[in-house]
C-alpha atoms as a PDB file:
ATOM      1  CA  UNK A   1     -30.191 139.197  -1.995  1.00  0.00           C
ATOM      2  CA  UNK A   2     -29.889 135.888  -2.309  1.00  0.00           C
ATOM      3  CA  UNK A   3     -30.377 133.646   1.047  1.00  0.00           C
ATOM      4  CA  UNK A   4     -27.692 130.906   1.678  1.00  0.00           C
ATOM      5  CA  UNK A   5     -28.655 127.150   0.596  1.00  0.00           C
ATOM      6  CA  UNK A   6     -26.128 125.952   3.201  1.00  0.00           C
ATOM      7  CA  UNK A   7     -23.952 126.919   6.789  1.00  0.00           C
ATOM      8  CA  UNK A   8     -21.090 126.917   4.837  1.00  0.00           C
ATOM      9  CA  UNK A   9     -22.461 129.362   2.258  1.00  0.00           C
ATOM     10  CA  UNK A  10     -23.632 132.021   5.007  1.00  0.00           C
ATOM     11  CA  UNK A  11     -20.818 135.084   4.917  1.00  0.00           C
ATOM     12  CA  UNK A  12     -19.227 135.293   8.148  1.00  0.00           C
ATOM     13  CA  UNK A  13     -18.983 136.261  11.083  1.00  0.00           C
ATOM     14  CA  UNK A  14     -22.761 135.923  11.366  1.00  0.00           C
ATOM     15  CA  UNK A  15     -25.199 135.251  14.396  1.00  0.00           C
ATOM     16  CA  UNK A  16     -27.286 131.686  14.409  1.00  0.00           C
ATOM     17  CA  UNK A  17     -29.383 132.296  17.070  1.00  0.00           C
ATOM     18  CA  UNK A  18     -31.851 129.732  18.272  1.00  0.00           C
ATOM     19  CA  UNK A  19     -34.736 132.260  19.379  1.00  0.00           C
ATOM     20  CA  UNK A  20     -36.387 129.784  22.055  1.00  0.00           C
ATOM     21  CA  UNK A  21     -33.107 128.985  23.874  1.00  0.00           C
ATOM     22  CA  UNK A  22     -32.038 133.051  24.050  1.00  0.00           C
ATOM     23  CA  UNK A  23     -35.564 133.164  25.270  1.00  0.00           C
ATOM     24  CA  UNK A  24     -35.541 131.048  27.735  1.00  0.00           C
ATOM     25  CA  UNK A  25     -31.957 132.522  29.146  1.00  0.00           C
ATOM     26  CA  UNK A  26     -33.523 135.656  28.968  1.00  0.00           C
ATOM     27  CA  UNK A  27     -36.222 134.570  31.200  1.00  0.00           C
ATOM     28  CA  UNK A  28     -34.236 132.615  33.384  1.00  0.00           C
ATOM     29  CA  UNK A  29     -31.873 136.162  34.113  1.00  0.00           C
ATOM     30  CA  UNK A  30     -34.901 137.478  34.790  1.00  0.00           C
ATOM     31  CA  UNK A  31     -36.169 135.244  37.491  1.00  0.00           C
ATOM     32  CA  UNK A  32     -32.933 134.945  38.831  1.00  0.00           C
ATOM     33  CA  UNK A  33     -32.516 139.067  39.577  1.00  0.00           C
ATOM     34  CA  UNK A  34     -36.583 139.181  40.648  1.00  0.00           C
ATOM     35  CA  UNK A  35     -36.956 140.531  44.219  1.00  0.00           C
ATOM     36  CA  UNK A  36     -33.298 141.277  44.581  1.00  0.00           C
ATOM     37  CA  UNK A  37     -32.074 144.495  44.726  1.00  0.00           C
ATOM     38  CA  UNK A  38     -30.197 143.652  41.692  1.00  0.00           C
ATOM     39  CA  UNK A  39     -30.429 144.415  37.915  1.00  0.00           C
ATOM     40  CA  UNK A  40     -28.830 142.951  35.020  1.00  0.00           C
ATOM     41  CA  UNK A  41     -27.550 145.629  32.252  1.00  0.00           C
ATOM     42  CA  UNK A  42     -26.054 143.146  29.294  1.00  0.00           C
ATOM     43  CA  UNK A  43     -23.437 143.987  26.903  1.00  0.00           C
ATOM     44  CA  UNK A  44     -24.580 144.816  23.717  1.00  0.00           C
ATOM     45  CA  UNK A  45     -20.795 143.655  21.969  1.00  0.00           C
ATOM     46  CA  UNK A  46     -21.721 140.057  23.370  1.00  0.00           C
ATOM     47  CA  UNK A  47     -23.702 139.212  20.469  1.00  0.00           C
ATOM     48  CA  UNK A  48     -24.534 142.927  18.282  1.00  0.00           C
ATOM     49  CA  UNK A  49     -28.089 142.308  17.701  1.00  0.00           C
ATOM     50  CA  UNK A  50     -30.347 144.428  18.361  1.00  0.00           C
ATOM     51  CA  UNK A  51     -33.909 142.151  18.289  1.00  0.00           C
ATOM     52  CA  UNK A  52     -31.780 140.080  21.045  1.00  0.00           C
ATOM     53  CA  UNK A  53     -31.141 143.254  23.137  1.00  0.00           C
ATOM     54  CA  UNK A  54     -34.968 144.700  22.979  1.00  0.00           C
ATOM     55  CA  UNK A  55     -36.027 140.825  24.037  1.00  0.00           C
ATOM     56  CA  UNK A  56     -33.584 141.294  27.022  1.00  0.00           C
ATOM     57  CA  UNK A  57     -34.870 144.868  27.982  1.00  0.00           C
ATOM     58  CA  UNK A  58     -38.585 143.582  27.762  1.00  0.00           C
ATOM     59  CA  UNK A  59     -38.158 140.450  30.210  1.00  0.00           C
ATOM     60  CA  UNK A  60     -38.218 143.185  32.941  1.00  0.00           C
ATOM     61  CA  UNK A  61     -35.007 141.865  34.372  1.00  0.00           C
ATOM     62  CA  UNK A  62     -32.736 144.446  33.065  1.00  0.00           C
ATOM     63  CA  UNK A  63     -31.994 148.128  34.036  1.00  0.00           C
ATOM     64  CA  UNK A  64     -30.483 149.191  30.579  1.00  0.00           C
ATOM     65  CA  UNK A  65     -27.749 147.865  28.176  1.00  0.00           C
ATOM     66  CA  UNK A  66     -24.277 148.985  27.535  1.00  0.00           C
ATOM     67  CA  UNK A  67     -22.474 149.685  24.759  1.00  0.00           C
ATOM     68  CA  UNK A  68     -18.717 149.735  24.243  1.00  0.00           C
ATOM     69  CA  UNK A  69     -18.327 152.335  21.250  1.00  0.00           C
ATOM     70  CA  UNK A  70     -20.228 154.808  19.700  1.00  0.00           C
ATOM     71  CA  UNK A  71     -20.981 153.185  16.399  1.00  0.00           C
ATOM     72  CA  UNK A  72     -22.975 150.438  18.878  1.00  0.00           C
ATOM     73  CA  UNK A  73     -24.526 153.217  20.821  1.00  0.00           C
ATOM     74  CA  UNK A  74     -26.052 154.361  17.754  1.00  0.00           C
ATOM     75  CA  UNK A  75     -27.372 151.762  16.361  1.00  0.00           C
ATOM     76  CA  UNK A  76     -28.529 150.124  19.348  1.00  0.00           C
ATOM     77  CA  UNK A  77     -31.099 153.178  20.852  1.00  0.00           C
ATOM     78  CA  UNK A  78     -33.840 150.058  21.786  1.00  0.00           C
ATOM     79  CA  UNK A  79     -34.268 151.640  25.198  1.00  0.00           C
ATOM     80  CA  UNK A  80     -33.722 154.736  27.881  1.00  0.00           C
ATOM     81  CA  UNK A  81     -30.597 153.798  29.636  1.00  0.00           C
ATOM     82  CA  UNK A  82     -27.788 153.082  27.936  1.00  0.00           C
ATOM     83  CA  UNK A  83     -24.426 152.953  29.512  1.00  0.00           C
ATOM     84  CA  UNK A  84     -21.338 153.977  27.153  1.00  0.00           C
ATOM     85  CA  UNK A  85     -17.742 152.235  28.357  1.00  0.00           C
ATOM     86  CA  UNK A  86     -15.098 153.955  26.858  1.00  0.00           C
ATOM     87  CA  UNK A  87     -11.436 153.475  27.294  1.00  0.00           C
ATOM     88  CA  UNK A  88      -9.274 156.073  28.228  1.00  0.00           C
END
């Protein structure tokens, strides 16, 4: 596989994530939701990646992760609570 020269060569839709701004988010949820009896539980659809979702469940912020389907249920098992919305 050959890896794109250019942004308008990458196939699409595709994630650009700048790793030390999601970082610093993710640290700054975290901080905000310390010593509250609070925790955050983001949405996996928000941005389907899973290194981003195991960097959210390791800043210690976060109770779990939901998924809305099954196919991102599957391929998101990065942790022990997952939360499955489903539409009925």
């Amino acid at each position: 596989m050959t890896h794109p020269n250019k942004i308008d060569d990458l196939p699409t839709p595709a994630l650009l994530l700048d790793w030390p701004t999601a970082k610093r988010n993710i640290d700054r949820a975290a901080a905000f939701v310390e010593g509250r009896s609070v925790r955050l539980r983001p949405h996996f659809k928000n941005h389907k990646c899973v290194p981003l979702a195991q960097a959210q469940l390791g800043a210690r912020g976060c109770c779990g992760i939901t998924a809305a389907t099954v196919d991102e249920a599957v391929v998101l098992v990065v942790g022990d609570d997952l939360l499955l919305l489903r539409k009925l």
